[in-house]
PDB file of N, CA and C in Angstrom:
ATOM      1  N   UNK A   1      44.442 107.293  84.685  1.00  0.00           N
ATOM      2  CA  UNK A   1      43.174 107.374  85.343  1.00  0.00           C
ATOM      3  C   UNK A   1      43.342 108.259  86.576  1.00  0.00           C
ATOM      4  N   UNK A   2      42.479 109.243  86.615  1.00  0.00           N
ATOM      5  CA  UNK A   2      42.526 110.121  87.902  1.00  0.00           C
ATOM      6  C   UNK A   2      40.989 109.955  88.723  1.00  0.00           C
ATOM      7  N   UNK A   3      41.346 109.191  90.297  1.00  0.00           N
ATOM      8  CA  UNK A   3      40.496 109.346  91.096  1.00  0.00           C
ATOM      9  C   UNK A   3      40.335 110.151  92.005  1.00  0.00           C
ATOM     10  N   UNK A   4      39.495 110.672  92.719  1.00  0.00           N
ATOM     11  CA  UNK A   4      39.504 112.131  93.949  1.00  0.00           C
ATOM     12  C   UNK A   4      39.231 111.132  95.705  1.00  0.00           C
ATOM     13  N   UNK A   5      39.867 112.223  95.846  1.00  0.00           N
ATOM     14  CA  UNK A   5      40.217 111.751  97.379  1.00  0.00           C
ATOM     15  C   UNK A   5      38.957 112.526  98.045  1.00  0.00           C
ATOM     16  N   UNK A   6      37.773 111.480  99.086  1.00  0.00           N
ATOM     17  CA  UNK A   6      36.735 112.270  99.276  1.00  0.00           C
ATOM     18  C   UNK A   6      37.436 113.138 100.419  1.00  0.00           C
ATOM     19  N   UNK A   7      36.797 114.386 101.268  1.00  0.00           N
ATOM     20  CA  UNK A   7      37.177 114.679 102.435  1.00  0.00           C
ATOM     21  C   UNK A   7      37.601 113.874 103.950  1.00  0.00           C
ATOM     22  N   UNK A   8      36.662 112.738 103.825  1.00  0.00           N
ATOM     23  CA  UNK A   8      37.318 111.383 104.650  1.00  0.00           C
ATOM     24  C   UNK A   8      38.359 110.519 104.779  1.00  0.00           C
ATOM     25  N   UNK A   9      38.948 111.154 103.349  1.00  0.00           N
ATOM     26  CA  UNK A   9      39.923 110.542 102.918  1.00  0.00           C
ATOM     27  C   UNK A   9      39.652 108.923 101.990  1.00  0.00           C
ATOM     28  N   UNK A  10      38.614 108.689 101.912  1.00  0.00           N
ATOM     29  CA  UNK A  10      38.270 107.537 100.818  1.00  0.00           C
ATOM     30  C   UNK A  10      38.110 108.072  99.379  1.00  0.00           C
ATOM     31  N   UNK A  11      38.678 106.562  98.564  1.00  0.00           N
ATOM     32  CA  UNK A  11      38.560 106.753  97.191  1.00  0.00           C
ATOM     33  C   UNK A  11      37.380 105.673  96.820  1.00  0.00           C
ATOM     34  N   UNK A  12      36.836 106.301  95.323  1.00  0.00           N
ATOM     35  CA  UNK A  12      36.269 104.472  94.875  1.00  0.00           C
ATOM     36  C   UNK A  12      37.083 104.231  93.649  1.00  0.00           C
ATOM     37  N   UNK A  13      37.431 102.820  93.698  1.00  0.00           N
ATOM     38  CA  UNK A  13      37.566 101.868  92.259  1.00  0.00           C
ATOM     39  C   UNK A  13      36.770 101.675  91.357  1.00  0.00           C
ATOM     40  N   UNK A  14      37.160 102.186  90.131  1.00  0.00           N
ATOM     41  CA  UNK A  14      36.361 101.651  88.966  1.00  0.00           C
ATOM     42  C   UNK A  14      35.800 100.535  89.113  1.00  0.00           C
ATOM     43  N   UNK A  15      34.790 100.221  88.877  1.00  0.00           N
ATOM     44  CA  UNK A  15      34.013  98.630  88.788  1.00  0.00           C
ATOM     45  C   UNK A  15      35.189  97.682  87.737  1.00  0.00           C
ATOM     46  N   UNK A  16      35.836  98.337  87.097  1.00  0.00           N
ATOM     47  CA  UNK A  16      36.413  97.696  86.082  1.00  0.00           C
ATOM     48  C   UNK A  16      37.580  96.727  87.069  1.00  0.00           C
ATOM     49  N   UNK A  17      37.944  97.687  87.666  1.00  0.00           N
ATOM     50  CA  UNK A  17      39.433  97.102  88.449  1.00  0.00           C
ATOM     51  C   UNK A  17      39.148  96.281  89.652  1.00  0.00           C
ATOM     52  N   UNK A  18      38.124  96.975  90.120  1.00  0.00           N
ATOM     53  CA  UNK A  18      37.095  95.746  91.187  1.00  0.00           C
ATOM     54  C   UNK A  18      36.978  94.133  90.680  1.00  0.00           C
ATOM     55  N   UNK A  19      36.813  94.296  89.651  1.00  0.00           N
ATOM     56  CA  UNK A  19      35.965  92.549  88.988  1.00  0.00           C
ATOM     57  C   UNK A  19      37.213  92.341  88.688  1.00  0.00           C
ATOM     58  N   UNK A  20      38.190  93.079  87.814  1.00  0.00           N
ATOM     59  CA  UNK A  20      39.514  92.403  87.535  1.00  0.00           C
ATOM     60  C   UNK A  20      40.239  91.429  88.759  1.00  0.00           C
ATOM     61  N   UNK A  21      40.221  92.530  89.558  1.00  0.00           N
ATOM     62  CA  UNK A  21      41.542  92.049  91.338  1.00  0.00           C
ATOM     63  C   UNK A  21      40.361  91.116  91.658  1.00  0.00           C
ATOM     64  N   UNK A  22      38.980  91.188  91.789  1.00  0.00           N
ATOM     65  CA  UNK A  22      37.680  90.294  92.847  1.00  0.00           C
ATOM     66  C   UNK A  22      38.766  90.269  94.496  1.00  0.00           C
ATOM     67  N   UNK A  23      38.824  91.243  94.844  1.00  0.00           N
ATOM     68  CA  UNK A  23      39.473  91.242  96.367  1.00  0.00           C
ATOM     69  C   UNK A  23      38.528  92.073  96.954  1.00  0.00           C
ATOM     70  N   UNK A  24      38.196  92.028  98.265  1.00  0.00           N
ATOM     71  CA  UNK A  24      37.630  92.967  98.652  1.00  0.00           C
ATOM     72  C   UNK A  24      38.615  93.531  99.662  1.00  0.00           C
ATOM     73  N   UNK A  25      39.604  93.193 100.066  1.00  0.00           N
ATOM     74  CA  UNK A  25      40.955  94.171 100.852  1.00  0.00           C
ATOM     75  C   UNK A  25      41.780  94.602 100.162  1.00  0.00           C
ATOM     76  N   UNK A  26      42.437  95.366 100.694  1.00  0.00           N
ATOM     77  CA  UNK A  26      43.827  96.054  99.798  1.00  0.00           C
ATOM     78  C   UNK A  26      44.866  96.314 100.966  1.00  0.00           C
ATOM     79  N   UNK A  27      46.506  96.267 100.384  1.00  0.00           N
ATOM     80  CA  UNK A  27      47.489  96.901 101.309  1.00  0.00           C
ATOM     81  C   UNK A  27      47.845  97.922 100.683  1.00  0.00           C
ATOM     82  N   UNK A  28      47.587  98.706 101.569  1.00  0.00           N
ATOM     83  CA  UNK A  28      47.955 100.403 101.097  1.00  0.00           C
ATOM     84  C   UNK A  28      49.461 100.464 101.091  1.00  0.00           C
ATOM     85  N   UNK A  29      50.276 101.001 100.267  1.00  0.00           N
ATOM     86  CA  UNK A  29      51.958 100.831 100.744  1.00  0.00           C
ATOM     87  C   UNK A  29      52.427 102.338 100.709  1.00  0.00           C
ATOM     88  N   UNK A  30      53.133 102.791 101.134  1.00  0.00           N
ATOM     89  CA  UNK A  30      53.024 104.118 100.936  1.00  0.00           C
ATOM     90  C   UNK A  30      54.918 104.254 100.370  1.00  0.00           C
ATOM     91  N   UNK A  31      55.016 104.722  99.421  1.00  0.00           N
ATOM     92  CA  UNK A  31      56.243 104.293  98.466  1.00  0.00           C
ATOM     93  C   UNK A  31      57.482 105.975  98.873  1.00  0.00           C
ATOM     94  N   UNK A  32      56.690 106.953  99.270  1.00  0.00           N
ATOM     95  CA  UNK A  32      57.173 108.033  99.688  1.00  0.00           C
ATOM     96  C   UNK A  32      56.322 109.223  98.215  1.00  0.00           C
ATOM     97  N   UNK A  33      56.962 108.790  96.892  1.00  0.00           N
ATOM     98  CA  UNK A  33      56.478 109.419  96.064  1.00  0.00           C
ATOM     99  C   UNK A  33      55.178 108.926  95.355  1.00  0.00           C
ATOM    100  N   UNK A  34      54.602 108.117  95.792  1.00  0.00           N
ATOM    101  CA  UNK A  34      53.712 107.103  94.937  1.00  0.00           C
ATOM    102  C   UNK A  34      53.631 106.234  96.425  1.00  0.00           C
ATOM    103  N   UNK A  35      51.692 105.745  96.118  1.00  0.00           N
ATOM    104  CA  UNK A  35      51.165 105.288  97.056  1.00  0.00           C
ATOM    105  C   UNK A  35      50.570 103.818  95.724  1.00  0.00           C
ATOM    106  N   UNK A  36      51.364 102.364  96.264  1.00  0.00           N
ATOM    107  CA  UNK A  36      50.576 101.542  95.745  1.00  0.00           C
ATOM    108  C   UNK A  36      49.586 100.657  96.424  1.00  0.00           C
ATOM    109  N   UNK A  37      48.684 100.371  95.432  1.00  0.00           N
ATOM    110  CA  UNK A  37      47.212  99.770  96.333  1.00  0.00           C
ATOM    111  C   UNK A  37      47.721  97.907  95.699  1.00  0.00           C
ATOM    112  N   UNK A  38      47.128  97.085  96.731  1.00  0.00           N
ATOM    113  CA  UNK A  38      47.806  95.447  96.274  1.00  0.00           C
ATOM    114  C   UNK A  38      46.711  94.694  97.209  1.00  0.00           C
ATOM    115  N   UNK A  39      45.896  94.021  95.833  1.00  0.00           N
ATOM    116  CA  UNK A  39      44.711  93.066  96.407  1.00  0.00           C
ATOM    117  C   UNK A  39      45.400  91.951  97.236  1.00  0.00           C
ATOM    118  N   UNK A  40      44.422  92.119  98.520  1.00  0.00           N
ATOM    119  CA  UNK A  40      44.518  90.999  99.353  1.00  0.00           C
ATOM    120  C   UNK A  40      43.919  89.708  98.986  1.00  0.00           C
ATOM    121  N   UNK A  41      43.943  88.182  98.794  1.00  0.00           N
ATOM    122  CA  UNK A  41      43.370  87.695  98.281  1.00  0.00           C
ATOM    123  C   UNK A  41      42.371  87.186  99.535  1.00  0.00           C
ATOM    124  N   UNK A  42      40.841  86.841  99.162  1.00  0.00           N
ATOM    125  CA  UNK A  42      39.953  86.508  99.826  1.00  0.00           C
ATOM    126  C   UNK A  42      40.592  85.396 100.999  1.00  0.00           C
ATOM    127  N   UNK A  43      40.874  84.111 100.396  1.00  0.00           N
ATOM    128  CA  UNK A  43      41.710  83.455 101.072  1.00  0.00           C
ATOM    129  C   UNK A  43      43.625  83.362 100.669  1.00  0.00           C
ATOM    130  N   UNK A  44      44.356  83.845 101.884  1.00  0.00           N
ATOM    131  CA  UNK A  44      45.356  83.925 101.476  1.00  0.00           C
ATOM    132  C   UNK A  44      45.834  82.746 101.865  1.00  0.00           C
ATOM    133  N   UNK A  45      45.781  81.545 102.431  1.00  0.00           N
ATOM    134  CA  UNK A  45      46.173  79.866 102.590  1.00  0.00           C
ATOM    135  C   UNK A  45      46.423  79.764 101.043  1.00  0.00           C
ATOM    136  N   UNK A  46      44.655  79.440 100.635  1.00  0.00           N
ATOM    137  CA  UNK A  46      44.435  79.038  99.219  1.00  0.00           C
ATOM    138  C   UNK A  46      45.760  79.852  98.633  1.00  0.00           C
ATOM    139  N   UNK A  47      46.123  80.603  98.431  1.00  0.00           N
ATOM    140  CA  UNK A  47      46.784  81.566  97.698  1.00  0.00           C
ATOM    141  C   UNK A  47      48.144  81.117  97.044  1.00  0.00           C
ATOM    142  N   UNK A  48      48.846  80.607  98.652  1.00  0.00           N
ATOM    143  CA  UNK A  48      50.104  80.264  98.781  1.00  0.00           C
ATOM    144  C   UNK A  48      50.139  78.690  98.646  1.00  0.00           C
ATOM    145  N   UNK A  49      49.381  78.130  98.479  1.00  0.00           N
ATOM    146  CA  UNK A  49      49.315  76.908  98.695  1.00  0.00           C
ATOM    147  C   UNK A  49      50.002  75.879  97.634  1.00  0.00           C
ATOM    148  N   UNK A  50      51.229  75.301  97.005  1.00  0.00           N
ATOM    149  CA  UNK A  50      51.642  75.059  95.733  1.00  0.00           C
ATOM    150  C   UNK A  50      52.503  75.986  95.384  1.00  0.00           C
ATOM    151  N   UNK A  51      52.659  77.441  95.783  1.00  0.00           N
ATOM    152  CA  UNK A  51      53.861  78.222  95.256  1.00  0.00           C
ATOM    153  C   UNK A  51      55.029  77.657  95.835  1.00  0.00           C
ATOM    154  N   UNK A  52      54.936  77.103  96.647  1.00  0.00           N
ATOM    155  CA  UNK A  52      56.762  76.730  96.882  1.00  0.00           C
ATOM    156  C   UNK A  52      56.976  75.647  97.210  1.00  0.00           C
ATOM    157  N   UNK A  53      58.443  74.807  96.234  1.00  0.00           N
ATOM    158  CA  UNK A  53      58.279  73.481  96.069  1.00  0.00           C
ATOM    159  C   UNK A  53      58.007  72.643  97.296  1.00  0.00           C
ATOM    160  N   UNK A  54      58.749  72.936  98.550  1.00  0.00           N
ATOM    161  CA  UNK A  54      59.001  72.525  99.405  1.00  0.00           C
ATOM    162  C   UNK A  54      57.089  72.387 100.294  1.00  0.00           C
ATOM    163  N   UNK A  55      56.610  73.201  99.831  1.00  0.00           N
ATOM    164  CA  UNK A  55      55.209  72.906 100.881  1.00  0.00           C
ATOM    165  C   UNK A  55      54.499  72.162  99.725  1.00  0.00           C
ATOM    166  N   UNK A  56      53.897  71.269  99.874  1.00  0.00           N
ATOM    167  CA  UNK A  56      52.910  70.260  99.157  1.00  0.00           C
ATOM    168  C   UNK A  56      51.678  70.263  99.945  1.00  0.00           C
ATOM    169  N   UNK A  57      50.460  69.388  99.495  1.00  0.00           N
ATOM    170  CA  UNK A  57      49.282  69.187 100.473  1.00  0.00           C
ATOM    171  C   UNK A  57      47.859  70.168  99.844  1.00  0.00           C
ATOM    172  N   UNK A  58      46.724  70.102 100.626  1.00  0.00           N
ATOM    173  CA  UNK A  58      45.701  71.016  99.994  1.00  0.00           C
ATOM    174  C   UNK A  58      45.421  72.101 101.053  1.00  0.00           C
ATOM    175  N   UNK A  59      44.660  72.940 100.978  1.00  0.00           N
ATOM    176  CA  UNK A  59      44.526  73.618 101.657  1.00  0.00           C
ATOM    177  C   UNK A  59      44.287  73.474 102.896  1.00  0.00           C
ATOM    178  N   UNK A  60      43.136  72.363 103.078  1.00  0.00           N
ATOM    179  CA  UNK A  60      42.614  72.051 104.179  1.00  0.00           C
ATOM    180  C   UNK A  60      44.326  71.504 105.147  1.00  0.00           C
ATOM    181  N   UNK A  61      45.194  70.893 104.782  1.00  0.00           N
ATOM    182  CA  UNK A  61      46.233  69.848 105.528  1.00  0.00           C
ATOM    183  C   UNK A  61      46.965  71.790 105.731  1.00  0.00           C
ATOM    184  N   UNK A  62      47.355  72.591 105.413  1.00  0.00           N
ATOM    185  CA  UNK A  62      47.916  73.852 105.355  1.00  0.00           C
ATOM    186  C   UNK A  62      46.921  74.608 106.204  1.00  0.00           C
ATOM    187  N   UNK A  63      46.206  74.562 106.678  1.00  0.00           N
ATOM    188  CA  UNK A  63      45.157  75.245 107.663  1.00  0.00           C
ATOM    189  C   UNK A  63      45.887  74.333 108.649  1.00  0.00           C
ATOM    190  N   UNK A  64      45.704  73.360 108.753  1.00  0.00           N
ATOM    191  CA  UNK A  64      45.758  72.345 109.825  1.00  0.00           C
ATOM    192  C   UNK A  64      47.072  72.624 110.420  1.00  0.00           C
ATOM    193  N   UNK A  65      47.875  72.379 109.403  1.00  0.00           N
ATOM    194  CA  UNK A  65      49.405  72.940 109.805  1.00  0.00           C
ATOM    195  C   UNK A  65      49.689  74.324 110.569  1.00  0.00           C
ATOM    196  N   UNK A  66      49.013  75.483 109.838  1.00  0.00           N
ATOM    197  CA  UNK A  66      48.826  76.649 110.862  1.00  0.00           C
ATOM    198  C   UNK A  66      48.630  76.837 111.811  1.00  0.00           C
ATOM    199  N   UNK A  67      47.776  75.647 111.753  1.00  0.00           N
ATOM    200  CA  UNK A  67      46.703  75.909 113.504  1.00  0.00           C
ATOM    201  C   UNK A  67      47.566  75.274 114.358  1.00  0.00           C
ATOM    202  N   UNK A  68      47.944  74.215 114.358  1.00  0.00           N
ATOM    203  CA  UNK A  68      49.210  73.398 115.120  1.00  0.00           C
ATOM    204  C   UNK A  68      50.478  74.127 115.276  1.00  0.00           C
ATOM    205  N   UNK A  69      51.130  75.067 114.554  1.00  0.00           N
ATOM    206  CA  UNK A  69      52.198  75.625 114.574  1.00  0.00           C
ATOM    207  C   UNK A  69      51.310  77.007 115.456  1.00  0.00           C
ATOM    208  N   UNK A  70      50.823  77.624 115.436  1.00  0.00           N
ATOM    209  CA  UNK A  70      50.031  78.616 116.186  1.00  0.00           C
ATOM    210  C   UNK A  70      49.924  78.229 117.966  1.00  0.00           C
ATOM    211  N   UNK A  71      49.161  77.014 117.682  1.00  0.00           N
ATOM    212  CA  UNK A  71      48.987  76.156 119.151  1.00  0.00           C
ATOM    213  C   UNK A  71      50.277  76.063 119.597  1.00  0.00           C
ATOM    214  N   UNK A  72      51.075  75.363 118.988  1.00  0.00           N
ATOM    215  CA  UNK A  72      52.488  75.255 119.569  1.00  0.00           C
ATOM    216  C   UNK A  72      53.356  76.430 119.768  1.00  0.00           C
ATOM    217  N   UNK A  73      53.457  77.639 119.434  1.00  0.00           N
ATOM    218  CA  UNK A  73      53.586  78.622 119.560  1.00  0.00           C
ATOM    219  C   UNK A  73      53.107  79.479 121.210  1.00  0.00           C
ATOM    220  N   UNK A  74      51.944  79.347 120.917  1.00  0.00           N
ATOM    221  CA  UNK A  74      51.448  80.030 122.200  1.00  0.00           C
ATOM    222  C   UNK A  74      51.606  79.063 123.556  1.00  0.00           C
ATOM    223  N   UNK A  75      51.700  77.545 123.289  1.00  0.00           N
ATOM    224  CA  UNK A  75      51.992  76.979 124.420  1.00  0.00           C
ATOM    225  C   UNK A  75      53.773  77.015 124.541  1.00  0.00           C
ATOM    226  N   UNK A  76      54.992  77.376 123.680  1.00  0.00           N
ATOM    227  CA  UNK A  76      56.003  78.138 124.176  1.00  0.00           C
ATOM    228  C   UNK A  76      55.654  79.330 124.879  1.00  0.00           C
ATOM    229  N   UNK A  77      54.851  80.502 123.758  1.00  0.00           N
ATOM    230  CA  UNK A  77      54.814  81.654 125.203  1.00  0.00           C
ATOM    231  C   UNK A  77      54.456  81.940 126.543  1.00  0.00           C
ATOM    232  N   UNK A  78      53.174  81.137 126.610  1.00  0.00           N
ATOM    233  CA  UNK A  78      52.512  80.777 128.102  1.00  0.00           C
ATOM    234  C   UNK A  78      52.988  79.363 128.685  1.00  0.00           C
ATOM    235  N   UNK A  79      53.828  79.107 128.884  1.00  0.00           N
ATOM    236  CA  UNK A  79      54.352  77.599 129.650  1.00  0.00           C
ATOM    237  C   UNK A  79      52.930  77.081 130.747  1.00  0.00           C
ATOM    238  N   UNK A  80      52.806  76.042 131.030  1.00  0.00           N
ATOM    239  CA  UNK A  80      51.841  75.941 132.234  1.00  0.00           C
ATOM    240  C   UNK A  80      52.866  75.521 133.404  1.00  0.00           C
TER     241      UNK A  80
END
């Protein structure tokens, strides 16, 4: 499949490959000889959530966890 690069430098996706991925982001990677495109998923929590044995729980308890590890995070960088 050959797509054209507009002068802005944007491409479009076939509708086909659109509905396939249903992402509306992409990471551009740039490979040196070859440039690959890799759907972002809408929610990336949901995504990861169950891939690895060690994390269990639903999404919502994995948000929660983020946000607490985030909080705790920034209250190491800014001490009061």
């Amino acid at each position: 499949m050959q797509i054209r690069v507009s002068k802005g430098g944007q491409i479009s996706l076939p509708a086909e490959i659109r509905r396939r991925w249903a992402s509306d982001a992409l990471v551009v990677e740039d490979l040196g000889d070859r440039v690959v495109l890799r759907p972002i998923p809408s929610d990336p929590v949901g995504a990861v959530v169950g891939a690895f044995p060690s994390q269990k729980g639903t999404v919502s308890q994995a948000r929660k966890r983020i946000s607490k590890e985030e909080q705790e995070a920034e209250r190491r960088k800014y001490p009061k």
